[in-house]
C-alpha atoms as a PDB file:
ATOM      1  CA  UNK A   1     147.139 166.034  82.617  1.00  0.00           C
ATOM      2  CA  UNK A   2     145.662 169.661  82.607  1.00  0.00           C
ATOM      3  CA  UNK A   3     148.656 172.230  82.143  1.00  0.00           C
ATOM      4  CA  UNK A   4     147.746 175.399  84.686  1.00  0.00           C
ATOM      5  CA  UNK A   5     150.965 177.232  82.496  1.00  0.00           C
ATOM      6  CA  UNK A   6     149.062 177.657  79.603  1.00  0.00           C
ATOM      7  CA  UNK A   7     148.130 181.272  80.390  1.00  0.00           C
ATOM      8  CA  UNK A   8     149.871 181.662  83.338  1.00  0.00           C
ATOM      9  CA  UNK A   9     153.018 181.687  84.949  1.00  0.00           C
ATOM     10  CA  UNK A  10     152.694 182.096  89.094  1.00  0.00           C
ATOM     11  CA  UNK A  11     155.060 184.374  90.837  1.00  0.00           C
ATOM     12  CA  UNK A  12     155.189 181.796  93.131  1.00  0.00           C
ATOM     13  CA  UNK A  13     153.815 178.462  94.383  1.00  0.00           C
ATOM     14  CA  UNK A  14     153.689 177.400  97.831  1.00  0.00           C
ATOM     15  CA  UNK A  15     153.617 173.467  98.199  1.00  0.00           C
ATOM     16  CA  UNK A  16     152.079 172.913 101.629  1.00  0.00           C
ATOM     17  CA  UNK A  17     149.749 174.527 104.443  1.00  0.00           C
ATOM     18  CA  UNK A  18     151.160 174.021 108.036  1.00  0.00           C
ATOM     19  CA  UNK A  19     152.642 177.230 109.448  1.00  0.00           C
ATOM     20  CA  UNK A  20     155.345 177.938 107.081  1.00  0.00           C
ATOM     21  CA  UNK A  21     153.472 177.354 103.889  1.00  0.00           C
ATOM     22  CA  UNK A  22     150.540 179.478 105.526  1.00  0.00           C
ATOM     23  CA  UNK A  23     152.520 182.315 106.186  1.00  0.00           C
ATOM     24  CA  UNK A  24     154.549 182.393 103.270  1.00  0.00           C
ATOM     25  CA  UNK A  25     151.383 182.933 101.809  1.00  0.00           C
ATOM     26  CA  UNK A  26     150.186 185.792 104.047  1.00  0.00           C
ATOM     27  CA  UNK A  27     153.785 187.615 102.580  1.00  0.00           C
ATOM     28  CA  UNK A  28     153.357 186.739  99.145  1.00  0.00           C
ATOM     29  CA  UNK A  29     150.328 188.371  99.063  1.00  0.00           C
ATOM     30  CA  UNK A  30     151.302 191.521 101.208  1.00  0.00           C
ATOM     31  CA  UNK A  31     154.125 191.273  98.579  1.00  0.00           C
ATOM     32  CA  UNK A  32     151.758 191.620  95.780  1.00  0.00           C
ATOM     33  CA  UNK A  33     152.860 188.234  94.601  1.00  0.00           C
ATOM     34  CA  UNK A  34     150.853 186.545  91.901  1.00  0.00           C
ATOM     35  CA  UNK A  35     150.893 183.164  94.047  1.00  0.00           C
ATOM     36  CA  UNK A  36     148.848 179.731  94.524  1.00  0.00           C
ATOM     37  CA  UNK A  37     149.112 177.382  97.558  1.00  0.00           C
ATOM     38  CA  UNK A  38     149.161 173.728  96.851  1.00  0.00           C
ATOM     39  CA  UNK A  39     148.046 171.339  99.830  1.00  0.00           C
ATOM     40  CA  UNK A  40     147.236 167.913  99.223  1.00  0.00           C
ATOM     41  CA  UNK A  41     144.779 167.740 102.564  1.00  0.00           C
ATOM     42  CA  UNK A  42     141.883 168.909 102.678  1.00  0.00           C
ATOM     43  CA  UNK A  43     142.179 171.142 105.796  1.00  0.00           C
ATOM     44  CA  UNK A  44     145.464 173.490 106.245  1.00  0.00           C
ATOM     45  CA  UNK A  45     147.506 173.025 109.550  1.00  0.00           C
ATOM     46  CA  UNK A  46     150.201 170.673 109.067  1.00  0.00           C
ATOM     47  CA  UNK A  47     151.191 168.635 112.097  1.00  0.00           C
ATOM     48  CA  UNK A  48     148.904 170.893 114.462  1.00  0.00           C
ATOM     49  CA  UNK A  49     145.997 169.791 113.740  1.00  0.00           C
ATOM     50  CA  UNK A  50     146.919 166.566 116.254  1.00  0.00           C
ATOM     51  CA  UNK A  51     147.421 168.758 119.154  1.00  0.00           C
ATOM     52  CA  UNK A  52     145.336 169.262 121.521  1.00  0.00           C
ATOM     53  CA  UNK A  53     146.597 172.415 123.192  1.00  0.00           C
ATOM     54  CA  UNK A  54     149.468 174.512 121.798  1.00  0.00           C
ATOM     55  CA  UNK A  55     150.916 176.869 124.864  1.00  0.00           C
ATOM     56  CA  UNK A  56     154.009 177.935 123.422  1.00  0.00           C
ATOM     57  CA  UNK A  57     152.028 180.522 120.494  1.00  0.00           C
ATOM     58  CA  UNK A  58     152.279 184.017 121.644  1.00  0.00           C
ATOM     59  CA  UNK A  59     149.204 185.679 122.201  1.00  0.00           C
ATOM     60  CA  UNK A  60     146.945 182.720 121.850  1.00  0.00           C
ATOM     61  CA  UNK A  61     147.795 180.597 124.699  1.00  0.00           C
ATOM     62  CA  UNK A  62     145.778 177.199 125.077  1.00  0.00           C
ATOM     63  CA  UNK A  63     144.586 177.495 121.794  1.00  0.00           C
ATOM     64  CA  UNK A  64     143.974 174.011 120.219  1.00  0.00           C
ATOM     65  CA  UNK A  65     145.916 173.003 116.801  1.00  0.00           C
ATOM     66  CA  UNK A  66     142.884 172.488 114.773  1.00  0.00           C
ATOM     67  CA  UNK A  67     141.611 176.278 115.402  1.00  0.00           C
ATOM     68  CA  UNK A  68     145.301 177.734 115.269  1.00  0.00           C
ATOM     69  CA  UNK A  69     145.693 175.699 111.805  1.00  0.00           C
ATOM     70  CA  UNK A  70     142.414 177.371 110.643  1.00  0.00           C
ATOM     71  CA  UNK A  71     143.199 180.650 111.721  1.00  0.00           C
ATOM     72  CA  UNK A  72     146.243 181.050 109.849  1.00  0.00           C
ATOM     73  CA  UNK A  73     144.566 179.530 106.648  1.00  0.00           C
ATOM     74  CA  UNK A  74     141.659 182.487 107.092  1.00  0.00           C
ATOM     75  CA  UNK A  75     144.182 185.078 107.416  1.00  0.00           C
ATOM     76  CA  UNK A  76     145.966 184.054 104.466  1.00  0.00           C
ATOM     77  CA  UNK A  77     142.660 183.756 102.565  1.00  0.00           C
ATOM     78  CA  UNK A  78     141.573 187.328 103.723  1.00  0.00           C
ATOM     79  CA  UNK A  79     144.400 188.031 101.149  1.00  0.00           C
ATOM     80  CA  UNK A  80     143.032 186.901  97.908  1.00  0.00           C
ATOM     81  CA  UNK A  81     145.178 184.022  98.194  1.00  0.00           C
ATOM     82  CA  UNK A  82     143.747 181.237  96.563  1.00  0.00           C
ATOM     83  CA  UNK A  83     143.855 177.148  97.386  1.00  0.00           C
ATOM     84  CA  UNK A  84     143.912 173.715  95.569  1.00  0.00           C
ATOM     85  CA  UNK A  85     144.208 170.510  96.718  1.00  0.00           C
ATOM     86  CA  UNK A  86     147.338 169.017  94.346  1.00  0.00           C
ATOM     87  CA  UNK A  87     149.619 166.230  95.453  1.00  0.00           C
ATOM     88  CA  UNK A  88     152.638 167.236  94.255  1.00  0.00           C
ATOM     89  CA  UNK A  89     155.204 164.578  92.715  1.00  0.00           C
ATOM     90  CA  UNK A  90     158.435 166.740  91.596  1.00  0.00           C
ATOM     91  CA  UNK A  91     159.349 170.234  90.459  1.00  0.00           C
ATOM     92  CA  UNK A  92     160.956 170.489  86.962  1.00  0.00           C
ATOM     93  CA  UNK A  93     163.192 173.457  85.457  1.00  0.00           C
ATOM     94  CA  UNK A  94     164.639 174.019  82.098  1.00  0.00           C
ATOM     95  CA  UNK A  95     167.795 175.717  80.738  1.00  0.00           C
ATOM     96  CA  UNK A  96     166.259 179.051  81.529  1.00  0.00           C
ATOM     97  CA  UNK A  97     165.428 178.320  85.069  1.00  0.00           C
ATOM     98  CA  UNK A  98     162.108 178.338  84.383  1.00  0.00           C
ATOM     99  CA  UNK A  99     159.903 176.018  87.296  1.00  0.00           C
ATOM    100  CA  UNK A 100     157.261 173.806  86.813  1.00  0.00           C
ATOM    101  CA  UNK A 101     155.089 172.122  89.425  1.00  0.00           C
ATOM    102  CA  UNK A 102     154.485 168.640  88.638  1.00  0.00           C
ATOM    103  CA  UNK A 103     151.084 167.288  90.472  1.00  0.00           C
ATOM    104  CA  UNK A 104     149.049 164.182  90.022  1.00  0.00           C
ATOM    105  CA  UNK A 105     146.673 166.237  87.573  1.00  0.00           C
ATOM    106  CA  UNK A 106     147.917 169.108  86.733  1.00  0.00           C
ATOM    107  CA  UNK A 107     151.452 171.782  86.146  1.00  0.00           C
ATOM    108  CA  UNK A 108     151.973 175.002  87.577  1.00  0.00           C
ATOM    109  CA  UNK A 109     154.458 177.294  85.938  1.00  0.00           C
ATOM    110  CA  UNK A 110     156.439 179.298  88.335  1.00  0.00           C
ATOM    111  CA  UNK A 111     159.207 182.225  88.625  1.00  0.00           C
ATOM    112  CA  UNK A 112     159.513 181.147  92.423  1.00  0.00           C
ATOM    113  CA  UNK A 113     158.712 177.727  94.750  1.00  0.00           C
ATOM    114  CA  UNK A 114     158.808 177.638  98.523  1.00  0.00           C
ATOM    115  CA  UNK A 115     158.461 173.551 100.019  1.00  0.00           C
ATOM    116  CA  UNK A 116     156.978 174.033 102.970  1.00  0.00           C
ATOM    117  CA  UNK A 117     155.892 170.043 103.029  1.00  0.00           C
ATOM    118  CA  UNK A 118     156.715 169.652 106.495  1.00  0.00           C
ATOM    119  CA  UNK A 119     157.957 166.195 108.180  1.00  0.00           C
ATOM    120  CA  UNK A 120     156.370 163.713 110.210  1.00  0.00           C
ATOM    121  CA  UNK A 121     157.092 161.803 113.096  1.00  0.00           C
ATOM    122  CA  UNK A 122     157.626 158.187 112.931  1.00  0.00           C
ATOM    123  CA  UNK A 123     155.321 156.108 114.473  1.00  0.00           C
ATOM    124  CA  UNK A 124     155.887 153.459 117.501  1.00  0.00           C
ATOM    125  CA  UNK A 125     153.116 151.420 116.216  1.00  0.00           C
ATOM    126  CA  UNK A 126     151.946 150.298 119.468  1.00  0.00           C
ATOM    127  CA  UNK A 127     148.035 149.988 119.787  1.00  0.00           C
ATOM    128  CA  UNK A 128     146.376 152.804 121.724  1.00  0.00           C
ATOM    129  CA  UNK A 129     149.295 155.196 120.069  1.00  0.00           C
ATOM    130  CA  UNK A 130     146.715 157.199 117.450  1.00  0.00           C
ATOM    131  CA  UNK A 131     143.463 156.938 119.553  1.00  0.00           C
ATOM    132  CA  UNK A 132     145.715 158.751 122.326  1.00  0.00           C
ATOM    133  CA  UNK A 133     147.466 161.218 119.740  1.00  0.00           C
ATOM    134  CA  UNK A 134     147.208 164.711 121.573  1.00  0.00           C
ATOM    135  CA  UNK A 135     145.471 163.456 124.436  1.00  0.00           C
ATOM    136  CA  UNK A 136     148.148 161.943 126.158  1.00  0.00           C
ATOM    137  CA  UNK A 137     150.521 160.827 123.372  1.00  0.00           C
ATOM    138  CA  UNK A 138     152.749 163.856 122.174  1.00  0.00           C
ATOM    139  CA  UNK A 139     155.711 163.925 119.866  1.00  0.00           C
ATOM    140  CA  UNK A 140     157.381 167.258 120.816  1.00  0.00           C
ATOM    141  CA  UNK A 141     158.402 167.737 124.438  1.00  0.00           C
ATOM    142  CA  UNK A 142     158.940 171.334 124.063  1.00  0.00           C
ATOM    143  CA  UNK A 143     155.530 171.679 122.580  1.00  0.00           C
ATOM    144  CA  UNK A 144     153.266 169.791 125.489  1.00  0.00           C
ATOM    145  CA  UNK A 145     155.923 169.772 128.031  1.00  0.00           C
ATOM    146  CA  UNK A 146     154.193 172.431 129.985  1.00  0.00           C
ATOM    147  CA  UNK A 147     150.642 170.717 130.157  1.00  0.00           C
ATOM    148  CA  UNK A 148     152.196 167.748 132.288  1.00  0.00           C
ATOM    149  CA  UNK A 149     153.963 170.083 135.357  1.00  0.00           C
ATOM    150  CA  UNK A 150     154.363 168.126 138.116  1.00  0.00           C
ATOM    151  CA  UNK A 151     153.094 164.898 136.651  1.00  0.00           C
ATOM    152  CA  UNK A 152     154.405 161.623 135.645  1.00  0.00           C
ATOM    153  CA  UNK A 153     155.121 160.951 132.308  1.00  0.00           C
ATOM    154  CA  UNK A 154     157.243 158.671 129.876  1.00  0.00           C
ATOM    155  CA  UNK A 155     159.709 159.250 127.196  1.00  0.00           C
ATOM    156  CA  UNK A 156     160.207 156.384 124.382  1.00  0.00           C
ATOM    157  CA  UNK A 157     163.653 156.588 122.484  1.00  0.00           C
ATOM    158  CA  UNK A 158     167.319 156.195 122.760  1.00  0.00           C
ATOM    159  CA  UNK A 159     169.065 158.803 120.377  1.00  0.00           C
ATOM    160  CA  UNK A 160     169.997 162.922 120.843  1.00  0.00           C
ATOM    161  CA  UNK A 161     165.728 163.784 121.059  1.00  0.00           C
ATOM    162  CA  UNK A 162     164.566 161.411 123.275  1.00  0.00           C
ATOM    163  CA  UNK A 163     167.248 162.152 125.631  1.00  0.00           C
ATOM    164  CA  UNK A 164     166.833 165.637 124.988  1.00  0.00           C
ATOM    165  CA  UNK A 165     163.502 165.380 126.085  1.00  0.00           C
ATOM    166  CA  UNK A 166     163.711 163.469 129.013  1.00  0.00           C
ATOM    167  CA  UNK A 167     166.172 166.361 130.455  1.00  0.00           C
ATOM    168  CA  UNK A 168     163.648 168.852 129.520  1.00  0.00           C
ATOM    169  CA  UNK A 169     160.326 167.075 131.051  1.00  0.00           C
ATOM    170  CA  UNK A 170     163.067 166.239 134.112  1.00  0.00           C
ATOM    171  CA  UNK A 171     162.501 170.020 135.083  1.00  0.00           C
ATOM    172  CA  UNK A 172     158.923 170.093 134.930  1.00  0.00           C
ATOM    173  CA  UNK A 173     157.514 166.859 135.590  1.00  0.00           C
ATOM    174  CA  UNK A 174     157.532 165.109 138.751  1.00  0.00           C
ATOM    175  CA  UNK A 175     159.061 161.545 137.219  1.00  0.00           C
ATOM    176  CA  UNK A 176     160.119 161.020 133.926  1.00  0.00           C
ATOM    177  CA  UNK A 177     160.400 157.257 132.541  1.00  0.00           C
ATOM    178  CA  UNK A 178     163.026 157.090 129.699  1.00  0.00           C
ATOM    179  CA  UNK A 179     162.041 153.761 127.657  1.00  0.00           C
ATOM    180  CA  UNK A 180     164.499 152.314 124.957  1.00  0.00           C
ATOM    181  CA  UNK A 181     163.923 149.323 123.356  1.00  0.00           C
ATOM    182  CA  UNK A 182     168.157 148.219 122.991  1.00  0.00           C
ATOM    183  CA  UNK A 183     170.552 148.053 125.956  1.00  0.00           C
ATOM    184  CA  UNK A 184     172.625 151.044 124.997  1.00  0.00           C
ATOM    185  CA  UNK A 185     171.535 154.687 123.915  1.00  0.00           C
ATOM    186  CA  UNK A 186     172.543 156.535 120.653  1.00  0.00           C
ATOM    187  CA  UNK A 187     172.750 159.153 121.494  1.00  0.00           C
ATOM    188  CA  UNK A 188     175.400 162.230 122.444  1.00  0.00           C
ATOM    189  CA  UNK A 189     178.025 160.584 125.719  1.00  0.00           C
ATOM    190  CA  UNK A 190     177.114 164.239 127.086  1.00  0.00           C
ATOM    191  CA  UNK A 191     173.673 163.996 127.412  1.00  0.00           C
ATOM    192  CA  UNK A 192     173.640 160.606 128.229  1.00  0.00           C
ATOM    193  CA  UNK A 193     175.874 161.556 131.355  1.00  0.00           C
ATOM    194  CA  UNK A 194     172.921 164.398 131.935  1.00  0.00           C
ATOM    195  CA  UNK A 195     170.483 161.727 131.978  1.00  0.00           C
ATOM    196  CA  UNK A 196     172.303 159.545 133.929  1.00  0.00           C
ATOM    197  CA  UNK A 197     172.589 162.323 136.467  1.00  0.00           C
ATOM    198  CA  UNK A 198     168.735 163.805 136.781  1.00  0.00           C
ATOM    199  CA  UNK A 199     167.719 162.309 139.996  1.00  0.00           C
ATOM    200  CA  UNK A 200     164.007 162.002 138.927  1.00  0.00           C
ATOM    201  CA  UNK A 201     164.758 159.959 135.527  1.00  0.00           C
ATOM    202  CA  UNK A 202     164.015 155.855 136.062  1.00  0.00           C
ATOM    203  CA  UNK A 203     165.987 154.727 132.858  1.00  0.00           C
ATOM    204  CA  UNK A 204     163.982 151.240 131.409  1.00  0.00           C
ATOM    205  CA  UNK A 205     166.260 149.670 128.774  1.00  0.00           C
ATOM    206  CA  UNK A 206     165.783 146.823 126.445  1.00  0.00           C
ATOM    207  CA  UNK A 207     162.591 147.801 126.858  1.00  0.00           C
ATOM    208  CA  UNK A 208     159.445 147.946 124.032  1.00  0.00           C
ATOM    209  CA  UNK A 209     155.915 149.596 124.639  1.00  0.00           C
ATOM    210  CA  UNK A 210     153.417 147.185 123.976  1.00  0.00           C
ATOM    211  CA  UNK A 211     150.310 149.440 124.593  1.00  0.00           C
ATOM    212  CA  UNK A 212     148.786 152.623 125.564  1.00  0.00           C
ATOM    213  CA  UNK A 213     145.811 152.901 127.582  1.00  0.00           C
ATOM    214  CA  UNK A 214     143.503 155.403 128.753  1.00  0.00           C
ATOM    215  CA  UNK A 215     139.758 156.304 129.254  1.00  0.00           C
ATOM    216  CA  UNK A 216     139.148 159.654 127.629  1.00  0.00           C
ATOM    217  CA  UNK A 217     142.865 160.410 128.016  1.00  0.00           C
ATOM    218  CA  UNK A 218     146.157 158.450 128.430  1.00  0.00           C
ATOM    219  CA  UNK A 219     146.470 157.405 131.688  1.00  0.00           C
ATOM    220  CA  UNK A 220     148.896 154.178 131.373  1.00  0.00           C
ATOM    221  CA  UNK A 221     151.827 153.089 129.144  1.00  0.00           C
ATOM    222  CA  UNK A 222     152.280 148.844 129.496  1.00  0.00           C
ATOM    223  CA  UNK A 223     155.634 148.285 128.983  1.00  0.00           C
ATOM    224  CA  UNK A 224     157.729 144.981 128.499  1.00  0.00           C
ATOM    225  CA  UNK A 225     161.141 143.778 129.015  1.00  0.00           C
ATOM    226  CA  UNK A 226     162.606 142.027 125.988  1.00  0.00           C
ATOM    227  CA  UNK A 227     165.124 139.846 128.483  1.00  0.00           C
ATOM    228  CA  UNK A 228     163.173 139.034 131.221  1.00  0.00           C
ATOM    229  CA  UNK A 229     159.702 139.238 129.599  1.00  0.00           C
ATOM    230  CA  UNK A 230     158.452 140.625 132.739  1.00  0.00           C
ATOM    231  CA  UNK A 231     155.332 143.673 132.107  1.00  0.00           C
ATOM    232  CA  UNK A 232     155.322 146.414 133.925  1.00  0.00           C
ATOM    233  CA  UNK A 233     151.659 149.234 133.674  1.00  0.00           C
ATOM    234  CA  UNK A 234     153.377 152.789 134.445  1.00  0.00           C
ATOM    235  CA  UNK A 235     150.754 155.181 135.488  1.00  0.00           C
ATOM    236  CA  UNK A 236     151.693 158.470 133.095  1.00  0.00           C
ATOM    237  CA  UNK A 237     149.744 161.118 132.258  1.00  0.00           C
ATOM    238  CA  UNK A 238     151.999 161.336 129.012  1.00  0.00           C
ATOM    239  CA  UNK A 239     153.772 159.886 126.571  1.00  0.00           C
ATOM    240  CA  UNK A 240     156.861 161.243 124.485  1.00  0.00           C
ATOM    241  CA  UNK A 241     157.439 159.465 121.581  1.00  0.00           C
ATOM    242  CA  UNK A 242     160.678 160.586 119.866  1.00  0.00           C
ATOM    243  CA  UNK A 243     161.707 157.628 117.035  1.00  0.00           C
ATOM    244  CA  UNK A 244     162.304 159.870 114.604  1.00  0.00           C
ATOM    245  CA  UNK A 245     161.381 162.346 112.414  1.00  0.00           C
ATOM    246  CA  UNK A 246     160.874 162.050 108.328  1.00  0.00           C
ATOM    247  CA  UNK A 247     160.811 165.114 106.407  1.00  0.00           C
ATOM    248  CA  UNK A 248     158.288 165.417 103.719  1.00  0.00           C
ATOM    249  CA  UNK A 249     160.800 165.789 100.768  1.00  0.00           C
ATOM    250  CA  UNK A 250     161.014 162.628  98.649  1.00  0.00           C
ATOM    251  CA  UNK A 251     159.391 164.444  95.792  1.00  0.00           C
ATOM    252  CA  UNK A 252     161.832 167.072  95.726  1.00  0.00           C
ATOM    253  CA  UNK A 253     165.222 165.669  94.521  1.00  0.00           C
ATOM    254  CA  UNK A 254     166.111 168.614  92.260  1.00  0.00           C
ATOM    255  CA  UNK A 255     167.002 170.033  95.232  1.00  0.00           C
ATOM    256  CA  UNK A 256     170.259 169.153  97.747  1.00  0.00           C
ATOM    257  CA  UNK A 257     169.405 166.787 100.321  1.00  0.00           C
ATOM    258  CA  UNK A 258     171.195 166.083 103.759  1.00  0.00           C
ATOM    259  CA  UNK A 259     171.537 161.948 104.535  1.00  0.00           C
ATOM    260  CA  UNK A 260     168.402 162.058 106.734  1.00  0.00           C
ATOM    261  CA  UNK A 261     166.162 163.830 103.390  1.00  0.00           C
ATOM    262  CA  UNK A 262     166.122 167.354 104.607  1.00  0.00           C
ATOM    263  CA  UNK A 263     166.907 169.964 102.072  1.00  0.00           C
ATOM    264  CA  UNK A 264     169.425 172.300 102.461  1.00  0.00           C
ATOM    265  CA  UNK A 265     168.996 175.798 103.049  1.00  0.00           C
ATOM    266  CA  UNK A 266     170.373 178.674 104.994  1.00  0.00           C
ATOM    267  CA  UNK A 267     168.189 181.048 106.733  1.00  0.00           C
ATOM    268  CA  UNK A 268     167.319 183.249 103.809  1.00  0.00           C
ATOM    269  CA  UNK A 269     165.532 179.515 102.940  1.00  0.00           C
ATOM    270  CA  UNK A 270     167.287 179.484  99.724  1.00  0.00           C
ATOM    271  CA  UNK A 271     168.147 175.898  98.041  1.00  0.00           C
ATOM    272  CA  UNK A 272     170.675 174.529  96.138  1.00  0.00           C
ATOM    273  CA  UNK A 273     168.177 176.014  93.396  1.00  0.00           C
ATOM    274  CA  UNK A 274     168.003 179.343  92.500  1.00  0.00           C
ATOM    275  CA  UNK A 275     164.822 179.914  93.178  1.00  0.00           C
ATOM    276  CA  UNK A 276     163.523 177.355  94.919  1.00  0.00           C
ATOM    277  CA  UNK A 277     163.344 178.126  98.996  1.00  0.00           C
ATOM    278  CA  UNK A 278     162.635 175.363 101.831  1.00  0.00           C
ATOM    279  CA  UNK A 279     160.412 176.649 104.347  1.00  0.00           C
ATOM    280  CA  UNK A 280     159.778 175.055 108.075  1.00  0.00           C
ATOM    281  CA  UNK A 281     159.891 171.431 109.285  1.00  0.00           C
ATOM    282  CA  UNK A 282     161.466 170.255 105.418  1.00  0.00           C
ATOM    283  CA  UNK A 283     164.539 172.397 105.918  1.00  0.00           C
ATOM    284  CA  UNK A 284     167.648 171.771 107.949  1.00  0.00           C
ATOM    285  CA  UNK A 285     167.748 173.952 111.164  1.00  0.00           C
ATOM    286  CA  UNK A 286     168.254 173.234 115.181  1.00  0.00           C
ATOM    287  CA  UNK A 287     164.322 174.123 115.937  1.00  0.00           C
ATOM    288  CA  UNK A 288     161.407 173.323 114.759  1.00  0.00           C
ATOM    289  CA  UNK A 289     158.182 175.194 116.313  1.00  0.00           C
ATOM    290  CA  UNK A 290     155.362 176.538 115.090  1.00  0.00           C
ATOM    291  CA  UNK A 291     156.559 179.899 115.475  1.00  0.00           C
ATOM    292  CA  UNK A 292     160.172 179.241 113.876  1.00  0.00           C
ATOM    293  CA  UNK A 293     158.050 177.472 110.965  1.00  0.00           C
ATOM    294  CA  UNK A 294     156.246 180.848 110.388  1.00  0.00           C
ATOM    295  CA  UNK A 295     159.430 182.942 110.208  1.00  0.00           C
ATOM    296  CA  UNK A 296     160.928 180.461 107.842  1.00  0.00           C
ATOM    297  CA  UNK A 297     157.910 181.610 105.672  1.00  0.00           C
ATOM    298  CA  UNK A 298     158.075 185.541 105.825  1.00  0.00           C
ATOM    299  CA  UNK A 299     162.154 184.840 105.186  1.00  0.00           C
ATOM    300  CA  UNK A 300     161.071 182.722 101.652  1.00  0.00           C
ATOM    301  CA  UNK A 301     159.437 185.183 100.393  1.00  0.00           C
ATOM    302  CA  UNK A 302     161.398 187.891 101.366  1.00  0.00           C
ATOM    303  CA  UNK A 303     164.203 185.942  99.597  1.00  0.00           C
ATOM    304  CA  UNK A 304     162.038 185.153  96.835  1.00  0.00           C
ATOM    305  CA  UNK A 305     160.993 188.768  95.474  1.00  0.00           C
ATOM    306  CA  UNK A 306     164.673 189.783  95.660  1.00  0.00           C
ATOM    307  CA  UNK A 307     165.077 186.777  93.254  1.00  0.00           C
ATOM    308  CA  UNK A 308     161.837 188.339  91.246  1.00  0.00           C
ATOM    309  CA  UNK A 309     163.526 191.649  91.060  1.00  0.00           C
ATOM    310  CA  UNK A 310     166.977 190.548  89.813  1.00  0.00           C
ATOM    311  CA  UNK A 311     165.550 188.205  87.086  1.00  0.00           C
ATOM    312  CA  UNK A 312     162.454 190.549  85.924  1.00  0.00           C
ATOM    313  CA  UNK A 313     163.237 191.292  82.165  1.00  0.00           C
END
């Protein structure tokens, strides 16, 4: 294993390059931060890169997820700030607080790490699911929710975010199918009541997707019903998958977890590590958007060269 910290000790490394890692590292440089970003795909972006149309940006409205992902990477580059492909497996630090990046080749020393690794959503596994990912197929209804106004559409799930979304494509689609594979709902009593309520929500339960069809686009969702076995073909224009979400953290347990693997931290993104800051998707917070991603970011670092400047000596 190459060691990076034989000359060198970063002011900070970024671990990841979707929105929060990106502009973390547009901050660390305006900070005059002696920083590296760390992204174990080839191309920066994060979870946009699968969406077709992102309308809730400001100022770049429409813009696809591919080009917004390589935007942010240029500006950051524009910097000075410089990019490897690592996979990172665990941060150390010693009795000094001293950090060390751990990849599969190589260590970065470090006075400061921000984890901006993201999450990802769970998959249904249904065939049709990835050819139809971002045209069709969507995991965030307040992301694509807008694209499908007055159309038909489908929501797959039974816990707090699939219900969620149902209510919130209930106000802008014309029909809304709410799809759950068990006979009862996890979710909230309060928002199952909402649900329950919304005039323009057909409720399908013990009920599995078996497929997802389409030309160019999704245009179908086949759907069966475990009891009866009978099949119904909904005509949708989109599909909502919300199964769940797994943050990218596993390599991180220096750090304090919550029961579902996201790390702790306030908004000032600080962990149960002096620091060490959690940036975007990874961290424990109500919202996560692009844009909420991004301000995670600017608050790491902001946190992170008060850190500097307390423990320069």
């Amino acid at each position: 294993m190459n060691n990076k910290t034989e000359n060198r000790i970063y002011d900070m490394v970024i671990i990841g390059s979707g929105p929060a890692g990106l502009a973390a590292a547009v901050y660390a440089a305006r900070a005059k931060l002696d920083a590296v970003v760390l992204e174990k795909e080839m191309l920066s972006g994060g979870q946009i890169l699968n969406t077709a149309a992102v309308d809730n940006y400001p100022g770049l409205p429409g813009i696809d997820g591919f080009s917004l992902g390589q935007k942010f990477r240029e500006h950051a580059e524009r910097f000075g700030i410089p990019f490897e492909t690592a996979h990172v497996k665990k941060i150390e630090t010693d009795e000094k607080g001293r950090k060390t990046v751990v990849t599969s080749t190589d260590r970065y020393a470090a006075r400061t790490v921000v984890i901006a690794t993201g999450a990802h959503h769970s998959l249904l596994g249904a065939p049709g699911e990835e050819t139809f990912s971002g045209m069709g197929v969507s995991y965030c209804a307040t992301c694509d929710g807008m694209l499908y106004r007055d159309k038909e559409v489908a929501v797959i799930g039974g816990g707090d975010v699939a219900l969620g979304d149902a209510l919130i494509l209930a106000r802008i689609c014309k029909k809304v199918y709410l799809i759950h594979r068990r006979d009862a709902f996890r979710g909230a009593m309060s928002l199952q009541d909402q649900v329950r309520r919304t005039e323009n929500v057909e409720l399908m339960m013990d009920s599995v997707v078996t497929a997802f069809k389409g030309d160019q686009r999704l245009t179908a969702v086949c759907v069966e019903n475990k009891k009866t076995g009978a099949v119904r073909e909904l005509p949708v224009d989109g599909a909502f998958i919300a199964v769940g979400i797994v943050p990218e953290s596993a390599a991180f347990d220096l750090v304090e977890k919550d029961e579902r693997g996201y790390i702790k931290a306030g908004e000032d993104c600080e962990t149960s590590v002096p620091g060490i800051y959690a940036a975007g998707d990874v961290r424990r917070k109500p919202l996560r958007q692009i844009i909420t991603a991004a301000a995670d970011g600017a608050n790491a670092v902001e946190s992170a060269v008060h850190y500097l400047n307390e423990h320069r000596g």
